[in-house]
N, C-alpha and C. Protein backbone atom coordinates (compact mmCIF):
# COMPACT_ATOMS: atom_id res chain seq x y z
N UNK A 1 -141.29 -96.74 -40.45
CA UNK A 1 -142.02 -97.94 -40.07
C UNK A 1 -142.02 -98.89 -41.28
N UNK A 2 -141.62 -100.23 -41.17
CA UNK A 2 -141.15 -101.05 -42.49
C UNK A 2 -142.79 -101.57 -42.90
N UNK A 3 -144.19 -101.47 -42.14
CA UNK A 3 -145.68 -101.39 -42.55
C UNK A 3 -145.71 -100.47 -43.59
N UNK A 4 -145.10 -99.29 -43.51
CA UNK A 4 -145.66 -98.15 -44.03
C UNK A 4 -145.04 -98.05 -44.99
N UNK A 5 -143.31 -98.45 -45.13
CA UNK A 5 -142.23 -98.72 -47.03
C UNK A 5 -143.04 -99.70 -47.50
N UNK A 6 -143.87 -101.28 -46.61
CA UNK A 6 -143.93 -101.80 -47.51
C UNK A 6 -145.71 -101.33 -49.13
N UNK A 7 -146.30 -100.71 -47.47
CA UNK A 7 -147.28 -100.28 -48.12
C UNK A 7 -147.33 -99.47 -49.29
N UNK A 8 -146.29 -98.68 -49.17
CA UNK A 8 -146.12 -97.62 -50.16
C UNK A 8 -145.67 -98.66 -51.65
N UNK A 9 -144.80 -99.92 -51.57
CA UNK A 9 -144.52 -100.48 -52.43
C UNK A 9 -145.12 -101.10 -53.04
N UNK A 10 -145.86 -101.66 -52.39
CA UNK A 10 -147.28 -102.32 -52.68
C UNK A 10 -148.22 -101.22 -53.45
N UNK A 11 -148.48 -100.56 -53.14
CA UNK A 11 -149.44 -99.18 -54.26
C UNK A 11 -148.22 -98.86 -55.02
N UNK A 12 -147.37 -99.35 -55.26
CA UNK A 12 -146.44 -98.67 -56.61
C UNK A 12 -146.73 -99.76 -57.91
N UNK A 13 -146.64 -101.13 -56.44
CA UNK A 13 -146.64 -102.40 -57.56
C UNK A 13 -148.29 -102.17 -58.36
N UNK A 14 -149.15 -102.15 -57.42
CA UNK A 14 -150.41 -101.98 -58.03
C UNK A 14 -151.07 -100.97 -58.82
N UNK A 15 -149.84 -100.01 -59.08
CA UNK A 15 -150.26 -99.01 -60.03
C UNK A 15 -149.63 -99.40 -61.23
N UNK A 16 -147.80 -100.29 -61.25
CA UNK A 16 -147.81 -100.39 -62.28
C UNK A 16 -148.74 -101.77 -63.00
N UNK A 17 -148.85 -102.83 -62.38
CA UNK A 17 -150.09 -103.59 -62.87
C UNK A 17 -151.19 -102.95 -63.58
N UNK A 18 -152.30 -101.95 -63.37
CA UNK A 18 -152.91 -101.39 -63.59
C UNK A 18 -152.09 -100.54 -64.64
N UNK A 19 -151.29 -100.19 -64.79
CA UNK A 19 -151.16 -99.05 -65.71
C UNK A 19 -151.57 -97.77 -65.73
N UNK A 20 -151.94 -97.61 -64.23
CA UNK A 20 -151.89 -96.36 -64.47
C UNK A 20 -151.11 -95.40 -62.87
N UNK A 21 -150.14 -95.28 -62.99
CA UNK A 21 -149.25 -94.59 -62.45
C UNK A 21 -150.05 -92.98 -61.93
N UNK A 22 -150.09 -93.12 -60.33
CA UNK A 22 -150.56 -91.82 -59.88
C UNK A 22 -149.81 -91.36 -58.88
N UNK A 23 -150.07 -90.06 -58.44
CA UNK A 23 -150.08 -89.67 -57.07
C UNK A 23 -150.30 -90.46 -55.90
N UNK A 24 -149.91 -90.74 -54.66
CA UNK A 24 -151.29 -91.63 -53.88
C UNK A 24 -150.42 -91.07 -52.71
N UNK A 25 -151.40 -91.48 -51.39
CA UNK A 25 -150.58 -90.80 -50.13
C UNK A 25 -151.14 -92.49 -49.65
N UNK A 26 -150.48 -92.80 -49.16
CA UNK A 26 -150.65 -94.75 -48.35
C UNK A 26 -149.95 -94.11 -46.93
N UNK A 27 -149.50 -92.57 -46.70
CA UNK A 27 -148.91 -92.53 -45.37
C UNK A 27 -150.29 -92.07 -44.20
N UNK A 28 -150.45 -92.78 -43.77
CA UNK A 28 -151.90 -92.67 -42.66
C UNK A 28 -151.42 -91.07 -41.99
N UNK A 29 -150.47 -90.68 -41.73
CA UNK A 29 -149.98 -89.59 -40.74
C UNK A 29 -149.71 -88.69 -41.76
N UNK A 30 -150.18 -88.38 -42.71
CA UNK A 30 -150.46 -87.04 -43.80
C UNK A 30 -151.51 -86.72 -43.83
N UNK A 31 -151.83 -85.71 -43.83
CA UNK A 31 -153.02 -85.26 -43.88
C UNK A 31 -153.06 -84.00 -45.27
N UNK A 32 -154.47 -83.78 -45.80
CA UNK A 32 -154.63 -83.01 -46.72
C UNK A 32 -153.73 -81.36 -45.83
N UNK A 33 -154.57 -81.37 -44.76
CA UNK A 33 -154.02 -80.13 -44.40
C UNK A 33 -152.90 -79.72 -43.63
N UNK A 34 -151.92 -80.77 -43.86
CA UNK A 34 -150.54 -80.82 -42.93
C UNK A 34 -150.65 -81.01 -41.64
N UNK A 35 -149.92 -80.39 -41.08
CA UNK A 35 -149.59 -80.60 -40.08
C UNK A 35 -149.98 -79.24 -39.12
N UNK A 36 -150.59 -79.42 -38.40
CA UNK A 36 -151.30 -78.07 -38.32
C UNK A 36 -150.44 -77.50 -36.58
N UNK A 37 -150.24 -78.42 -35.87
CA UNK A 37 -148.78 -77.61 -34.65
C UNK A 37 -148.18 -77.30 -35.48
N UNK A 38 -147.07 -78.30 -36.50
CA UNK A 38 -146.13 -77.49 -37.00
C UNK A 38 -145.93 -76.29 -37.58
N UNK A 39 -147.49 -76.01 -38.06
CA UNK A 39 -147.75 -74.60 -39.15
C UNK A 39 -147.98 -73.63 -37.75
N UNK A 40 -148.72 -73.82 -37.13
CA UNK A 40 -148.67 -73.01 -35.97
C UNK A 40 -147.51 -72.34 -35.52
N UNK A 41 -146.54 -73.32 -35.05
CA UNK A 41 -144.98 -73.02 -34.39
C UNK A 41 -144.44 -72.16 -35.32
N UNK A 42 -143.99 -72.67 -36.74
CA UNK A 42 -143.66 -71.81 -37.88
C UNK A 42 -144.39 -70.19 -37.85
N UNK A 43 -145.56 -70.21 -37.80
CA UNK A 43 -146.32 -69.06 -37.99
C UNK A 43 -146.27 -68.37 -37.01
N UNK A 44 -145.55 -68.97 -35.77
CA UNK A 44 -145.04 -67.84 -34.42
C UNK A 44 -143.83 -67.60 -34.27
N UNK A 45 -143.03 -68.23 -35.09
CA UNK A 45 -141.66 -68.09 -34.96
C UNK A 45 -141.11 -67.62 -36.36
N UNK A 46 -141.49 -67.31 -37.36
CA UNK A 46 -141.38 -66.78 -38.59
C UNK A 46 -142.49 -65.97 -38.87
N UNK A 47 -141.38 -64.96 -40.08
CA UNK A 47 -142.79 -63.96 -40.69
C UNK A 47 -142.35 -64.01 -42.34
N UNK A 48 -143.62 -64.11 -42.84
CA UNK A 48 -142.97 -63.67 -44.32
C UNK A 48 -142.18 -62.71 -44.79
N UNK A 49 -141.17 -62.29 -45.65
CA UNK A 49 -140.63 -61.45 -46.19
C UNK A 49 -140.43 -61.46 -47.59
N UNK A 50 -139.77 -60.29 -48.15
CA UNK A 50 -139.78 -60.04 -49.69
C UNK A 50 -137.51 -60.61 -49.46
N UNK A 51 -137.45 -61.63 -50.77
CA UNK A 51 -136.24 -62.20 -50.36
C UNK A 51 -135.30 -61.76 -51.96
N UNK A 52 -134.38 -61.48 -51.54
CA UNK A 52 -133.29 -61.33 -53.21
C UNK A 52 -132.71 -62.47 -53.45
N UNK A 53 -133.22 -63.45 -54.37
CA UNK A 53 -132.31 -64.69 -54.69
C UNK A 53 -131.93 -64.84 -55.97
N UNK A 54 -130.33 -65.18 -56.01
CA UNK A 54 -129.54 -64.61 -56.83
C UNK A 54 -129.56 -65.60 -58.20
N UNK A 55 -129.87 -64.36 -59.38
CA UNK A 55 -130.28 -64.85 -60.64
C UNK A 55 -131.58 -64.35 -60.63
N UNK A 56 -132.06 -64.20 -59.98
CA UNK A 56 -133.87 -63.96 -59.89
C UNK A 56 -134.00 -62.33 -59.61
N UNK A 57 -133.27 -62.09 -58.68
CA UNK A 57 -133.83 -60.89 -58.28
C UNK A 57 -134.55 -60.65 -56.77
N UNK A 58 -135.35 -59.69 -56.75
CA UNK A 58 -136.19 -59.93 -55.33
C UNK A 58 -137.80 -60.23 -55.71
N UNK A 59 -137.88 -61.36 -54.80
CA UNK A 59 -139.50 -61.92 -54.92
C UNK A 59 -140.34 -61.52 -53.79
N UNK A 60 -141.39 -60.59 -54.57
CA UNK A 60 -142.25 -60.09 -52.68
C UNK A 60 -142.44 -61.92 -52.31
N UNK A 61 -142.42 -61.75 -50.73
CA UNK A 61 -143.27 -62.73 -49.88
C UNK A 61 -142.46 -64.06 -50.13
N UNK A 62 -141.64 -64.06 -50.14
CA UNK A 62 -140.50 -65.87 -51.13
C UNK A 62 -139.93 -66.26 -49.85
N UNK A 63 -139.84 -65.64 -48.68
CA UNK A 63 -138.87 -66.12 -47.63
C UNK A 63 -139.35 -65.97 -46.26
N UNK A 64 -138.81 -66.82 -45.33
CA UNK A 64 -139.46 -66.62 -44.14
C UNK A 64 -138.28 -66.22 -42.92
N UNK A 65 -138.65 -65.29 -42.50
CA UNK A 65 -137.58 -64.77 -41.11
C UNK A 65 -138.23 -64.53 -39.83
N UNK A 66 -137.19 -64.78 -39.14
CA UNK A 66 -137.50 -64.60 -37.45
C UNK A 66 -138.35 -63.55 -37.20
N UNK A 67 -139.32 -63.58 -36.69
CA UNK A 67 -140.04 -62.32 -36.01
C UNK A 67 -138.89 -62.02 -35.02
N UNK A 68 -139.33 -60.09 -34.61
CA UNK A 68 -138.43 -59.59 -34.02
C UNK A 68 -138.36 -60.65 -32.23
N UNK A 69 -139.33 -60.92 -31.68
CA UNK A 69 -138.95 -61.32 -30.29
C UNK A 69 -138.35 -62.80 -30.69
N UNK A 70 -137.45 -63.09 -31.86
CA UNK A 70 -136.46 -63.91 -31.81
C UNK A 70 -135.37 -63.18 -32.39
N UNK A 71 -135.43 -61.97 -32.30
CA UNK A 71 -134.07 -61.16 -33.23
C UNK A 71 -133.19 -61.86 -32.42
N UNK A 72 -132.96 -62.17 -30.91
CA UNK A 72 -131.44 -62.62 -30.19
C UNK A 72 -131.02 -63.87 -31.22
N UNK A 73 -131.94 -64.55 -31.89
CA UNK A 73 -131.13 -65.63 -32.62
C UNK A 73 -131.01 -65.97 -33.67
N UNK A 74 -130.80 -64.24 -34.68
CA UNK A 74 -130.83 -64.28 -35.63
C UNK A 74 -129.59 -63.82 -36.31
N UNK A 75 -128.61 -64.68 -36.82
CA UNK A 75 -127.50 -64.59 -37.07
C UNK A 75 -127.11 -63.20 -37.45
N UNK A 76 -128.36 -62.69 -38.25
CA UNK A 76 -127.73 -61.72 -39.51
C UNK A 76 -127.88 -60.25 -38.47
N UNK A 77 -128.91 -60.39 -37.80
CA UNK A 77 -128.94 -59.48 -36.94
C UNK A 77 -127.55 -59.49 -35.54
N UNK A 78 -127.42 -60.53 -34.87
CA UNK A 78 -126.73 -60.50 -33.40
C UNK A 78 -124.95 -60.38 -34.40
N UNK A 79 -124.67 -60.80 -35.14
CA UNK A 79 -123.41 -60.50 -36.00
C UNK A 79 -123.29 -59.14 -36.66
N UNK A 80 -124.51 -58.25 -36.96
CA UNK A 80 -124.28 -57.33 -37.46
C UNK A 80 -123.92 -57.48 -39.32
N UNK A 81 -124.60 -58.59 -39.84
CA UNK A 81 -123.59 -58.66 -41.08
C UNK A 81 -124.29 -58.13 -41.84
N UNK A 82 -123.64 -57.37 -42.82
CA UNK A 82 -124.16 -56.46 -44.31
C UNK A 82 -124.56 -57.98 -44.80
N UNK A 83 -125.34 -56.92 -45.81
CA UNK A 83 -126.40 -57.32 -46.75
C UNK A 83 -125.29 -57.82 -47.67
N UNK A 84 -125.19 -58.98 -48.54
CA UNK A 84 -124.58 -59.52 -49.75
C UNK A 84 -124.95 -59.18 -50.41
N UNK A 85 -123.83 -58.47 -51.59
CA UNK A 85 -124.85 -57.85 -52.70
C UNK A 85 -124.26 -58.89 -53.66
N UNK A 86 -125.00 -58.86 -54.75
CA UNK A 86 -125.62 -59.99 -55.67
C UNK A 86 -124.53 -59.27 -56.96
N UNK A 87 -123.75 -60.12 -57.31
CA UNK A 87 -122.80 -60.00 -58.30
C UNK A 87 -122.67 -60.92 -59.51
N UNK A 88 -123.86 -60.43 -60.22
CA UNK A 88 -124.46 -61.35 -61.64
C UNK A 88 -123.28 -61.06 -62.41
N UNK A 89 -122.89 -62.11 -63.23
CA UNK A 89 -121.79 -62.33 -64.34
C UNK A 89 -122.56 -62.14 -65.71
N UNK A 90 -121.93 -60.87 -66.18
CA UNK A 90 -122.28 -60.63 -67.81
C UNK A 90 -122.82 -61.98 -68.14
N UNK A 91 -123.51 -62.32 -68.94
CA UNK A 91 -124.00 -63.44 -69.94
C UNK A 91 -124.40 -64.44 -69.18
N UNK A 92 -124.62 -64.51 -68.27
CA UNK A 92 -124.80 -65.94 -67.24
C UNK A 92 -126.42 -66.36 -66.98
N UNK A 93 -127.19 -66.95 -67.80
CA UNK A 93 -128.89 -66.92 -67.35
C UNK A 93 -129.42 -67.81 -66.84
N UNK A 94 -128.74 -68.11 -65.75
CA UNK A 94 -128.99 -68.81 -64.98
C UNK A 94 -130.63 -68.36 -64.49
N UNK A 95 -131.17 -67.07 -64.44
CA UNK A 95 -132.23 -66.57 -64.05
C UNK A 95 -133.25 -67.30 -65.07
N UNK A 96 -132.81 -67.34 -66.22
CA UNK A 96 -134.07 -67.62 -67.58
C UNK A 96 -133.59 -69.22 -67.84
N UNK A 97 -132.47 -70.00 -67.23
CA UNK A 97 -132.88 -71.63 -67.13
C UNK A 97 -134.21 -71.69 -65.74
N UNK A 98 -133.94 -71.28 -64.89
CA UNK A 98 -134.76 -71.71 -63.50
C UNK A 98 -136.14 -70.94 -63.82
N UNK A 99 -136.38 -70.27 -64.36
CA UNK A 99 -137.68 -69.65 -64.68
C UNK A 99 -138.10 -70.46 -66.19
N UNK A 100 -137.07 -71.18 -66.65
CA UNK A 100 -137.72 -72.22 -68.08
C UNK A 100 -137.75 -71.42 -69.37
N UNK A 101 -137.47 -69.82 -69.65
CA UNK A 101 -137.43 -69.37 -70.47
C UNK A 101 -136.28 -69.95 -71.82
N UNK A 102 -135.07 -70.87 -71.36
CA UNK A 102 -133.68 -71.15 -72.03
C UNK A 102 -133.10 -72.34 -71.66
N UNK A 103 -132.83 -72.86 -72.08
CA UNK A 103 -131.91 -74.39 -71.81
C UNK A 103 -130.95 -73.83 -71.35
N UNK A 104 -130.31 -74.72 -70.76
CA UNK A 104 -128.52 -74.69 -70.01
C UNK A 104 -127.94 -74.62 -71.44
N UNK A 105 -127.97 -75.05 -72.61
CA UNK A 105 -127.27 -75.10 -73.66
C UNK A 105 -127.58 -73.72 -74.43
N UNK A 106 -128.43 -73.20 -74.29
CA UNK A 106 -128.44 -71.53 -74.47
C UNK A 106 -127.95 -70.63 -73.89
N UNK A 107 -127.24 -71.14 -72.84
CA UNK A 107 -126.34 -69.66 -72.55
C UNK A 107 -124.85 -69.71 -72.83
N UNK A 108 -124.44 -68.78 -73.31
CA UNK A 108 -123.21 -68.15 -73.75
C UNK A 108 -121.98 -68.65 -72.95
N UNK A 109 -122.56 -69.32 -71.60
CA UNK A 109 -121.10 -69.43 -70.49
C UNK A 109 -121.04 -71.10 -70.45
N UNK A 110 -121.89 -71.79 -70.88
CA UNK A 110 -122.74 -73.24 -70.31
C UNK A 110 -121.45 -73.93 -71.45
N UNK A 111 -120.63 -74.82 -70.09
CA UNK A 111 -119.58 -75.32 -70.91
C UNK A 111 -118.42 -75.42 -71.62
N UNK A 112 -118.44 -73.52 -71.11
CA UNK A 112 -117.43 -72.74 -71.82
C UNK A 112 -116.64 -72.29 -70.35
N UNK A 113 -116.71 -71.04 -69.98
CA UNK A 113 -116.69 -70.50 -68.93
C UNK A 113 -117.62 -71.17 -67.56
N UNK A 114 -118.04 -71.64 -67.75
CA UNK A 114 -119.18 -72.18 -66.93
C UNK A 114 -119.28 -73.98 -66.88
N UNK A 115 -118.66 -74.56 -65.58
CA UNK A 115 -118.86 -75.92 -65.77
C UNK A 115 -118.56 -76.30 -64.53
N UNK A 116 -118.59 -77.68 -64.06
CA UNK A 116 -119.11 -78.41 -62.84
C UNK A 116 -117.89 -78.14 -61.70
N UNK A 117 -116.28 -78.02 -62.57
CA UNK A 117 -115.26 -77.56 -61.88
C UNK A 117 -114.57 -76.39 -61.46
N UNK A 118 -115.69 -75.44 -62.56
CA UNK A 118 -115.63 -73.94 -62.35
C UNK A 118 -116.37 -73.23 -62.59
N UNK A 119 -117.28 -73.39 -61.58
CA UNK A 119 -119.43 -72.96 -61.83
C UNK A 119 -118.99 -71.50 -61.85
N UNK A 120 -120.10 -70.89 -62.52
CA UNK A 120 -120.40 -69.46 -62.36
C UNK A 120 -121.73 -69.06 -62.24
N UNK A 121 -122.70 -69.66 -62.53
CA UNK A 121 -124.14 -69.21 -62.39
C UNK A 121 -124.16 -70.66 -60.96
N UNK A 122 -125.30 -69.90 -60.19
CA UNK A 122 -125.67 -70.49 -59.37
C UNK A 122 -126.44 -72.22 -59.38
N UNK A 123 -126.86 -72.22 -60.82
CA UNK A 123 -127.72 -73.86 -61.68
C UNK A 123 -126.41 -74.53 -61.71
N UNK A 124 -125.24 -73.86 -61.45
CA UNK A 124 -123.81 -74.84 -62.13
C UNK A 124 -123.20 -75.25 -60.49
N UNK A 125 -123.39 -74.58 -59.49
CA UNK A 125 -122.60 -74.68 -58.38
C UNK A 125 -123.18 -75.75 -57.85
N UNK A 126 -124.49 -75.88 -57.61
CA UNK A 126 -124.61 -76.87 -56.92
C UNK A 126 -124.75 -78.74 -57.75
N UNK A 127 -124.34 -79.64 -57.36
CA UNK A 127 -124.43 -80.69 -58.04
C UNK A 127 -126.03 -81.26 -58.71
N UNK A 128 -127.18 -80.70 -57.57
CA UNK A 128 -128.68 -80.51 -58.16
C UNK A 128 -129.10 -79.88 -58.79
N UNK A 129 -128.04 -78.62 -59.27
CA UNK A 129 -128.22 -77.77 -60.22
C UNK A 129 -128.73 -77.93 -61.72
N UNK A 130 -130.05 -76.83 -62.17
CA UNK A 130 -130.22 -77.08 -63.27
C UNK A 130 -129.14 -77.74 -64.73
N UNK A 131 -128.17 -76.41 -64.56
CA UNK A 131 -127.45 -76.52 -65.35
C UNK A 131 -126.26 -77.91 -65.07
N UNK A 132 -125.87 -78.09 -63.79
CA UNK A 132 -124.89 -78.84 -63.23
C UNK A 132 -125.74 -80.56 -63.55
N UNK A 133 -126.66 -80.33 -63.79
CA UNK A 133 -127.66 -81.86 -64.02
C UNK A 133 -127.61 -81.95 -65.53
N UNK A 134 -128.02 -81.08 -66.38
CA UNK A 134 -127.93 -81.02 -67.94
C UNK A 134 -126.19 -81.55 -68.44
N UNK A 135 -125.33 -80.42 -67.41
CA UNK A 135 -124.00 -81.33 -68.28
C UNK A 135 -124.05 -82.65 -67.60
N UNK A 136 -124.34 -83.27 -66.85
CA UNK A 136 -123.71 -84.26 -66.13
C UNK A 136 -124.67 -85.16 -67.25
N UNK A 137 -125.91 -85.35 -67.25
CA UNK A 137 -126.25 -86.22 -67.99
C UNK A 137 -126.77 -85.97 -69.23
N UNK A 138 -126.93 -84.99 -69.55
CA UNK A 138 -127.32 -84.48 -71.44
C UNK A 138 -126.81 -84.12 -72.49
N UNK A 139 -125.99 -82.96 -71.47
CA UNK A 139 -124.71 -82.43 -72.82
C UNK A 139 -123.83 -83.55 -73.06
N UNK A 140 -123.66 -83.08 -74.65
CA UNK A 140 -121.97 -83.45 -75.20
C UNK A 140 -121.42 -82.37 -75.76
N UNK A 141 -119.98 -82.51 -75.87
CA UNK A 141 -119.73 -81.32 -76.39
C UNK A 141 -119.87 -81.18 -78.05
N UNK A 142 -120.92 -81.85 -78.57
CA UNK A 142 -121.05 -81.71 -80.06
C UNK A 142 -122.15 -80.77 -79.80
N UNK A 143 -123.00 -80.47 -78.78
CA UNK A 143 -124.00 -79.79 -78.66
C UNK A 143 -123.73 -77.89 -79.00
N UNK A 144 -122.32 -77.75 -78.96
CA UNK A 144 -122.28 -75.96 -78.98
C UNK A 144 -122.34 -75.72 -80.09
């Protein structure tokens, strides 16, 4: 609704006037407590689970899957497909950039073995990637 971009622009302009830059919700159709059908539908059609995501490991409760009276439309089930197992590359910490423990420029592969045309940690594959964002706009190669 072009009411509701302009409104939002308007509280951007008037925050930077003010000087002081916040949070703000100007969308009338947000609510503190969401959306409460949609959480409903979700909460009948999904269940929490414990999920393995790669670099990390497994996180209890991180993912949400079909309850069984939707198993018919659940890929992994009606295909029958094995489990992917998770094939971490010696030296690759991609786990300790996304958890903040290490810069992209601290690992052993970042730039070397590891770069935007031939990712190996999962931060490098995707273009939003931690690491795939650091070379694109931070690194140089005077940095190793």
């Amino acid at each position: 609704d072009d009411a509701q971009v302009l409104a939002g622009v308007a509280e951007i302009l008037r925050q930077l006037a003010e000087g002081r830059p916040a949070a703000a919700n100007v969308y009338p159709a947000v609510a503190a407590d969401g959306n409460p059908r949609a959480q409903r539908i979700i909460h009948e059609v999904f269940a929490v689970a414990d999920a393995r995501w790669r670099a990390l490991g497994v996180i209890p409760d991180s993912a949400l899957v079909l309850r069984e009276e939707f198993a018919d439309l659940d890929a992994e089930k009606r295909f029958e497909m094995p489990e992917v197992e998770s094939c971490e590359l010696p030296g690759c910490r991609c786990g300790d950039v996304i958890c903040g423990r290490c810069l992209p420029t601290e690992c052993p592969l970042f730039a070397r073995r590891c770069t935007p045309r031939r990712p190996v940690g999962p931060c490098m594959v995707s273009s939003e990637g931690s690491c795939a964002a650091h070379y694109k706009y931070h690194w140089r190669p005077t940095e190793r």
